[in-house]
C-alpha atoms as a PDB file:
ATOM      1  CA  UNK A   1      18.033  -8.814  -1.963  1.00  0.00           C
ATOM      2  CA  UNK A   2      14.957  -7.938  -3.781  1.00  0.00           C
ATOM      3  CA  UNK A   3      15.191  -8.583  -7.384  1.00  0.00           C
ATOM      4  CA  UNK A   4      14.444  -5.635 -10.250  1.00  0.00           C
ATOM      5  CA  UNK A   5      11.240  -4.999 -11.051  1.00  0.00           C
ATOM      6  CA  UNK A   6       9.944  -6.354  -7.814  1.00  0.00           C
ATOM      7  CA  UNK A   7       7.128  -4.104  -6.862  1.00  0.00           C
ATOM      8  CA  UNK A   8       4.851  -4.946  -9.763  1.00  0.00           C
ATOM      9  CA  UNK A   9       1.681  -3.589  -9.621  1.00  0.00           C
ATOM     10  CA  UNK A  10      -2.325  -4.778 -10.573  1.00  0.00           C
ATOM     11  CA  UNK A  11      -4.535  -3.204 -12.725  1.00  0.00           C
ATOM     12  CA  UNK A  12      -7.787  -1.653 -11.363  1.00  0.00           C
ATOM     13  CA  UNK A  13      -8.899  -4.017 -13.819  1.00  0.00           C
ATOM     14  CA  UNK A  14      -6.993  -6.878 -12.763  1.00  0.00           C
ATOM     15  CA  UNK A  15      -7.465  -6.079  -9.159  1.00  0.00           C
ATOM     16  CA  UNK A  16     -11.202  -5.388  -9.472  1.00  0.00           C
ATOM     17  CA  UNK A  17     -11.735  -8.987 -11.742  1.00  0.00           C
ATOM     18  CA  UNK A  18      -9.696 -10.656  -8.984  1.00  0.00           C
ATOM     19  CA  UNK A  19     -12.612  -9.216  -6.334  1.00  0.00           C
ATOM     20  CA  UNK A  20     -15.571 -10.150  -8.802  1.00  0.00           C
ATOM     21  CA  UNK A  21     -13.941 -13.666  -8.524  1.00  0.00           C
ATOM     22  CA  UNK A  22     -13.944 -14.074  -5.092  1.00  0.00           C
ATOM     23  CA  UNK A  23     -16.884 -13.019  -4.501  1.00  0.00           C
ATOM     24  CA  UNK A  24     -18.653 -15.351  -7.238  1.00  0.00           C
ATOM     25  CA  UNK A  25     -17.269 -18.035  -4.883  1.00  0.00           C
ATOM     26  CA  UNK A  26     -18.734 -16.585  -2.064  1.00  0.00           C
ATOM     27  CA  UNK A  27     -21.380 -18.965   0.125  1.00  0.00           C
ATOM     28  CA  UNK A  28     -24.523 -17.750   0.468  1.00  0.00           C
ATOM     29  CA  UNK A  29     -25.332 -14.976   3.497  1.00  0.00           C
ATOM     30  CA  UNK A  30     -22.874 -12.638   4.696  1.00  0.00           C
ATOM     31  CA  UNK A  31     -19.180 -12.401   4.229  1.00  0.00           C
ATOM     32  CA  UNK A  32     -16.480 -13.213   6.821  1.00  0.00           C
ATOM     33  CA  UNK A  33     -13.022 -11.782   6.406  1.00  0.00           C
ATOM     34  CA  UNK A  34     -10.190 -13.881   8.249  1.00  0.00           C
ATOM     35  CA  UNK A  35      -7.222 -11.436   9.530  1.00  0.00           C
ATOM     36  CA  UNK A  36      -3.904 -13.097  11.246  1.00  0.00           C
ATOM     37  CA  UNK A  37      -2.041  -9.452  10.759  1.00  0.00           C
ATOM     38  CA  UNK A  38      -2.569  -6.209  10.184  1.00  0.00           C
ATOM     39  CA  UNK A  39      -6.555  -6.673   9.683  1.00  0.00           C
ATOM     40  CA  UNK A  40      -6.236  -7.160  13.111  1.00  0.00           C
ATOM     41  CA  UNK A  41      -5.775  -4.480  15.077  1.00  0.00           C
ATOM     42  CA  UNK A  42      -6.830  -2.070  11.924  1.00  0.00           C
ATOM     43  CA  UNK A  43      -9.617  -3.635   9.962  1.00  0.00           C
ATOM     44  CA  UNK A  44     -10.215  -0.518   8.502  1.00  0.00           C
ATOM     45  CA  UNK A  45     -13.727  -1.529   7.440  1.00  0.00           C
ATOM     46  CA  UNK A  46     -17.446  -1.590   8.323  1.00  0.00           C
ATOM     47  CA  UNK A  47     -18.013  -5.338   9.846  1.00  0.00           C
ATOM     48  CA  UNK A  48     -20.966  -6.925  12.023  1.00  0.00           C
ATOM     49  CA  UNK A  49     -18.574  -8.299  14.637  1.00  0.00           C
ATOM     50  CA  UNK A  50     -15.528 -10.486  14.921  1.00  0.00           C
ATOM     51  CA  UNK A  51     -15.172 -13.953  15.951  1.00  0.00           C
ATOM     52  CA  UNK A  52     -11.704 -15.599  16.919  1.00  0.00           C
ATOM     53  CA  UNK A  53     -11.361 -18.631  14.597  1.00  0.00           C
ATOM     54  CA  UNK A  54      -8.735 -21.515  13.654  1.00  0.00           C
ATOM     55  CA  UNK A  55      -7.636 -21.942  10.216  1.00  0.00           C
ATOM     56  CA  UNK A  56      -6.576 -25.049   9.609  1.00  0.00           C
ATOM     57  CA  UNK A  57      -3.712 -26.074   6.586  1.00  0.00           C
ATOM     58  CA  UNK A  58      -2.187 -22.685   7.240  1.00  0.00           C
ATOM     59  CA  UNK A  59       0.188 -20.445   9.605  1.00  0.00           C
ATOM     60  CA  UNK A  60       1.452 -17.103  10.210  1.00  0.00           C
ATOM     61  CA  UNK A  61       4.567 -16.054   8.535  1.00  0.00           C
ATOM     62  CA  UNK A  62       6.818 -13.444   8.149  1.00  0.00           C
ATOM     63  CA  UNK A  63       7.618 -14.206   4.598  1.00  0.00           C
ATOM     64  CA  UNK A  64       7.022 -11.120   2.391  1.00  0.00           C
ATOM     65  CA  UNK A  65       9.194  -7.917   1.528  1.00  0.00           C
ATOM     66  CA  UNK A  66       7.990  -4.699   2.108  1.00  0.00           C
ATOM     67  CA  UNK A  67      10.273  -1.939   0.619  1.00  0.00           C
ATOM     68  CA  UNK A  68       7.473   0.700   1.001  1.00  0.00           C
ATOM     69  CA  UNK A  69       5.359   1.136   4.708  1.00  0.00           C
ATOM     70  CA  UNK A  70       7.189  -0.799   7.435  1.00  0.00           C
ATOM     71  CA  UNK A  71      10.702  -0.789   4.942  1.00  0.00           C
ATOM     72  CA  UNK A  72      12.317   1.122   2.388  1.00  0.00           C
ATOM     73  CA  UNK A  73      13.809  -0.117  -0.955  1.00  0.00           C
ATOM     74  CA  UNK A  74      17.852  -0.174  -0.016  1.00  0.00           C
ATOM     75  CA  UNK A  75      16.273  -2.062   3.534  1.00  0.00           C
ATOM     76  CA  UNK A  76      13.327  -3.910   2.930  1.00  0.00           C
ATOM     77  CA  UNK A  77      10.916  -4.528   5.999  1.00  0.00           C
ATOM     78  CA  UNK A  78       9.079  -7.768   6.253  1.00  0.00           C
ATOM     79  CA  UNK A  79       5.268  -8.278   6.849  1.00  0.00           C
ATOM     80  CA  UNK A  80       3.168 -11.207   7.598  1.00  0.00           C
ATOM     81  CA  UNK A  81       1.395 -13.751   4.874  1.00  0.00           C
ATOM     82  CA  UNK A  82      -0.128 -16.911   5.592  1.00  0.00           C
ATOM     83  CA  UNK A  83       2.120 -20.021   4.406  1.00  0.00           C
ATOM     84  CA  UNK A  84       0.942 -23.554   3.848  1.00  0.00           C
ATOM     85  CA  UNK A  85       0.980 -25.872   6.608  1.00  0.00           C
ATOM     86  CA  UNK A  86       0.222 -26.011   9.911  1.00  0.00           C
ATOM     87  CA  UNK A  87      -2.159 -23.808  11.284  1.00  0.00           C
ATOM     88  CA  UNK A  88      -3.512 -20.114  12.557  1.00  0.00           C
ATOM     89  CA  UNK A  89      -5.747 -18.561  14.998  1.00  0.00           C
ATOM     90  CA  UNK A  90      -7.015 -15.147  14.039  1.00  0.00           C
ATOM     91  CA  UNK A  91      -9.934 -12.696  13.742  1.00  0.00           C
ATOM     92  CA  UNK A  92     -13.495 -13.629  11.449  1.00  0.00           C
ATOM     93  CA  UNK A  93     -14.904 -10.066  10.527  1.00  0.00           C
ATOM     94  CA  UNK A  94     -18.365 -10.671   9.644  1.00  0.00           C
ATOM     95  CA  UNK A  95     -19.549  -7.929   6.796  1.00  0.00           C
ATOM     96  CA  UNK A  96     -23.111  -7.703   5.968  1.00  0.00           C
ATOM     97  CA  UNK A  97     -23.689  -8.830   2.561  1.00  0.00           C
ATOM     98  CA  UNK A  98     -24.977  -5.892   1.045  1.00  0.00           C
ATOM     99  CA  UNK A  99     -22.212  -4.267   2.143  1.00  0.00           C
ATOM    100  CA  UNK A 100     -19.564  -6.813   1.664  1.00  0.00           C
ATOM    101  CA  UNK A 101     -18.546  -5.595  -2.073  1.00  0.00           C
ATOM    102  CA  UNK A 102     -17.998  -2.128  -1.140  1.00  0.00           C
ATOM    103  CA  UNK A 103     -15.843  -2.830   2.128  1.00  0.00           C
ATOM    104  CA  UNK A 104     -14.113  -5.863   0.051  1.00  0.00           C
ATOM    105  CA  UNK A 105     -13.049  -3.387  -2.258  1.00  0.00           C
ATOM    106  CA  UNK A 106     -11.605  -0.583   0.331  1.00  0.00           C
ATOM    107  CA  UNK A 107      -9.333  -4.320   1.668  1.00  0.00           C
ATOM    108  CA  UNK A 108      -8.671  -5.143  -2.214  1.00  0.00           C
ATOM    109  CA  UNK A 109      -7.224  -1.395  -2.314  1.00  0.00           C
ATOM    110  CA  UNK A 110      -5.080  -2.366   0.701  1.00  0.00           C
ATOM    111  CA  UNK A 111      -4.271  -5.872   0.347  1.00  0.00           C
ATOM    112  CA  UNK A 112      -4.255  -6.555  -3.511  1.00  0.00           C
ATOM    113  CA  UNK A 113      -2.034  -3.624  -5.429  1.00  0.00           C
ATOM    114  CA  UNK A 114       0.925  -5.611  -5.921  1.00  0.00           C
ATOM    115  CA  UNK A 115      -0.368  -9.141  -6.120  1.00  0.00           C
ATOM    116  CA  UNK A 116       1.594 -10.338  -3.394  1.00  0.00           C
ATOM    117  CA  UNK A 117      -1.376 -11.838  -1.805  1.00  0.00           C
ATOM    118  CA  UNK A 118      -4.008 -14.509  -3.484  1.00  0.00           C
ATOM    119  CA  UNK A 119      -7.485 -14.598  -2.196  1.00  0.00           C
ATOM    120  CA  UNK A 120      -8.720 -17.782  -0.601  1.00  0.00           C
ATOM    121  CA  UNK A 121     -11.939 -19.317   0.949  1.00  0.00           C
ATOM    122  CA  UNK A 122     -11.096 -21.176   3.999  1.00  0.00           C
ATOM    123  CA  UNK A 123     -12.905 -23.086   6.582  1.00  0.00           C
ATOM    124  CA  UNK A 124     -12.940 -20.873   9.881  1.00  0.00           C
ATOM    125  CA  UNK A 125     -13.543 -23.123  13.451  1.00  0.00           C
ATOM    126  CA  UNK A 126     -15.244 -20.575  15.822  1.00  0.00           C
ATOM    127  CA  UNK A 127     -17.073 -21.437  19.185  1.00  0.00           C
ATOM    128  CA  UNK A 128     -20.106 -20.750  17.380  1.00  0.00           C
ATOM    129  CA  UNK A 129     -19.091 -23.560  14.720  1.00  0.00           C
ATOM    130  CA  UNK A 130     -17.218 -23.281  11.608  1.00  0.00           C
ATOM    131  CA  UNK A 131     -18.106 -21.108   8.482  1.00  0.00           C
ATOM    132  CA  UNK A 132     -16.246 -20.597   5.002  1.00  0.00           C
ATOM    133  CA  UNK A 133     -13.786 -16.885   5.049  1.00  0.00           C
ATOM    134  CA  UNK A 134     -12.153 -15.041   2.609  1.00  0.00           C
ATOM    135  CA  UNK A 135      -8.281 -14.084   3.822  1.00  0.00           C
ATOM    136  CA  UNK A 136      -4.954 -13.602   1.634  1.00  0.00           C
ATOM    137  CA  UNK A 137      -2.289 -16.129   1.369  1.00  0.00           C
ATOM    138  CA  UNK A 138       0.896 -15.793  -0.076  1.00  0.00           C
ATOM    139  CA  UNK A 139       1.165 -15.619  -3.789  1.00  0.00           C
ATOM    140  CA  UNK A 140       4.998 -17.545  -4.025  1.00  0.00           C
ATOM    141  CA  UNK A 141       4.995 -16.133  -7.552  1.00  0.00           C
ATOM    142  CA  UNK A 142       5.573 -12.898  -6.372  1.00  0.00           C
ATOM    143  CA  UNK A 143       9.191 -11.360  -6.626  1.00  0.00           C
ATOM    144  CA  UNK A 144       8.472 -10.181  -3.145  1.00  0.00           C
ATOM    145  CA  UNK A 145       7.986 -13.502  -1.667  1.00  0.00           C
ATOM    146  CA  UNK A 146      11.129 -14.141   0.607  1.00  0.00           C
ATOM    147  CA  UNK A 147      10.764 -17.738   0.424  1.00  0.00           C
ATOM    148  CA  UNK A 148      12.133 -19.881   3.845  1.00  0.00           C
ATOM    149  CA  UNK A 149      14.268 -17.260   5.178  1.00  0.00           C
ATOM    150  CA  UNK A 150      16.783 -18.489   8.381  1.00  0.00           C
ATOM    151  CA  UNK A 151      15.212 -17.159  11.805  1.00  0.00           C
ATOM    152  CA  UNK A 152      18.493 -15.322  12.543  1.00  0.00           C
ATOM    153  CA  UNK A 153      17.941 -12.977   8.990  1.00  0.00           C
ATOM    154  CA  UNK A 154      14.109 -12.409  10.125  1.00  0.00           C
ATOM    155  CA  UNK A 155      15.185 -11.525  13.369  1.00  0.00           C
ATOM    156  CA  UNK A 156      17.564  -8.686  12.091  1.00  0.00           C
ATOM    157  CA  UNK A 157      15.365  -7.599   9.711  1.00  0.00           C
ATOM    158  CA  UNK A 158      12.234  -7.168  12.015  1.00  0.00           C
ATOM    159  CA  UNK A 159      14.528  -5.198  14.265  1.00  0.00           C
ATOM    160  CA  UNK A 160      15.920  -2.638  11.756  1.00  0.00           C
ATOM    161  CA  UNK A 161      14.241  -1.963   8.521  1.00  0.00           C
ATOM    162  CA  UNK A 162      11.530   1.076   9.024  1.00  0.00           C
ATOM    163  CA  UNK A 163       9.467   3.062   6.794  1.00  0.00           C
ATOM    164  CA  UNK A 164       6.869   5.926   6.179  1.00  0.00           C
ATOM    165  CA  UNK A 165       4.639   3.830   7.988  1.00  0.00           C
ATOM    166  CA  UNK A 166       6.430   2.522  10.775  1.00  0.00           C
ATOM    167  CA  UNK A 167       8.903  -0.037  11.469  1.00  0.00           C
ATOM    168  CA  UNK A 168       9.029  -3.523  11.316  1.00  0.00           C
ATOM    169  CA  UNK A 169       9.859  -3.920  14.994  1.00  0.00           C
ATOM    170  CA  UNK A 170       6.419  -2.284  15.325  1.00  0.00           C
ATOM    171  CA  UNK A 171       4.376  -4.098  13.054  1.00  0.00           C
ATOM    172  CA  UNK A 172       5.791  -7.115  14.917  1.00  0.00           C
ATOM    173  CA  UNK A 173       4.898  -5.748  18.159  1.00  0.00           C
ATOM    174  CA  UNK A 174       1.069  -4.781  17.349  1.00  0.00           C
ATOM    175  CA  UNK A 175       0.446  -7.989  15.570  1.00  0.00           C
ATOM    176  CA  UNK A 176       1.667  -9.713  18.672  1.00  0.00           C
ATOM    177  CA  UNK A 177      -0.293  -7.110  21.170  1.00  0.00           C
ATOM    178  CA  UNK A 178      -3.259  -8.138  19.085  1.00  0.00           C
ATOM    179  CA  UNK A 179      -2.961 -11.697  19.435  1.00  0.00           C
ATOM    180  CA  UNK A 180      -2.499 -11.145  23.326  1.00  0.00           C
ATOM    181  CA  UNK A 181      -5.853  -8.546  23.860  1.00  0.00           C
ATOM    182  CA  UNK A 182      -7.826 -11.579  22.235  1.00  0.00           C
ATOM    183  CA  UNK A 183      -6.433 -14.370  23.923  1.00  0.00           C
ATOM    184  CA  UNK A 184      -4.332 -15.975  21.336  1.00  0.00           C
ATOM    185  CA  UNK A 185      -1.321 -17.284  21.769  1.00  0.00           C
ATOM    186  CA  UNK A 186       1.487 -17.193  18.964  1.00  0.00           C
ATOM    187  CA  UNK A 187       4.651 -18.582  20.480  1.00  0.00           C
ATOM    188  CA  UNK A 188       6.580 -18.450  17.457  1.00  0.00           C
ATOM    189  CA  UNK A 189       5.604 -14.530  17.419  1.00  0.00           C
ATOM    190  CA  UNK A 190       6.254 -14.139  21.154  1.00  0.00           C
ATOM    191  CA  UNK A 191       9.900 -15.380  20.723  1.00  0.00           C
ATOM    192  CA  UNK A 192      10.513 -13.248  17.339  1.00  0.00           C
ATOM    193  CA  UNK A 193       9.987 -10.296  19.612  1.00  0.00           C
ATOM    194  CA  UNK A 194      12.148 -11.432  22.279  1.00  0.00           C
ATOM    195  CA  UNK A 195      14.536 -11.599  19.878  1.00  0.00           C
ATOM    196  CA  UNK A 196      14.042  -8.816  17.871  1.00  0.00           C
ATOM    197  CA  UNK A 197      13.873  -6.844  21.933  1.00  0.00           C
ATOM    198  CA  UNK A 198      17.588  -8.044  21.866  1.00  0.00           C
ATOM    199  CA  UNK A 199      18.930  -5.341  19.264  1.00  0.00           C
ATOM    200  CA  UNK A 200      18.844  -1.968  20.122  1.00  0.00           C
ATOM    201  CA  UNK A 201      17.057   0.575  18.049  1.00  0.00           C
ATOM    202  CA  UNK A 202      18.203   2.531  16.042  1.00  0.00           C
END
């Protein structure tokens, strides 16, 4: 159960100093972007190319609330962060720099309204060698954060809640279809979706 008041929202001011920050941290050269969900299979934004990388210190999670997009407020979906521990292959989009602060702020629009994400440089391993990325982790602060929730409640959740966007079942799906067209392999994903395959739709 989501608690009142839990789809707080940012300030263009607060989202737009939370960008300036980031990039102030920024190494020199141009900017990767490290996506383990929706950024995908829909990046949305101008990049030079994508590497497949390893984060290290992190995984994939289904571990925030949606009750807008892939849910609705009386059934909340569920969408992917990154959680602490372990660790997560994914997709490095490489943005030229002179380009980097507009397209950052078109994934700030996207990514940052509610503040259920925080930015974070990370250390990306590539073929090509490692190099530092920007990607979202989960803010825990968040009313939206679902904390450790039992595989069996994820599970029915994935497989039921929809909204204007889509459903959950789908989200699940692409982010796992994605994974598969680059040559990842997820196998905690892989058995949500057998899982999830197991209830019927509605």
């Amino acid at each position: 159960m989501l608690p009142p008041g839990y789809m707080q929202f940012l300030t263009p001011e607060e989202r737009e100093a939370s960008l300036q920050a980031a990039l102030s941290a920024a190494p020199d050269g141009d900017i990767w972007l490290f996506g383990y969900g929706s950024l995908m299979w829909n990046p949305a934004i101008r990049h030079l190319g994508h590497q497949v990388g390893l984060v290290r210190g992190w995984h994939r999670q289904f571990c925030l609330w949606t009750p807008i997009g892939r849910g609705t407020p009386e059934c909340p979906g569920l969408v992917l962060g990154l959680e602490s521990g372990g660790s997560c292959r994914g997709l490095s989009f490489r943005i030229g720099r002179a380009e980097a602060e507009e397209e950052l702020r078109l994934v700030w629009r996207r990514e940052m309204l509610s503040g259920a994400y925080r930015p974070r440089w990370v250390t990306v391993e590539t073929a090509d060698g490692p190099h530092r990325a920007l990607t979202f982790v989960i803010n825990r602060d968040n009313p939206r954060y679902t904390g450790r929730l039992p595989e069996s409640e994820t599970v029915t959740v994935l497989g039921s809640a929809a909204g204007h966007l889509g459903s959950s079942r789908d989200y699940l799906l692409q982010a796992l279809q994605a994974l598969e067209s680059f040559g990842i392999e997820d196998r905690r994903m892989r058995r949500l979706a057998r899982l999830v395959a197991l209830i019927p739709e509605a």
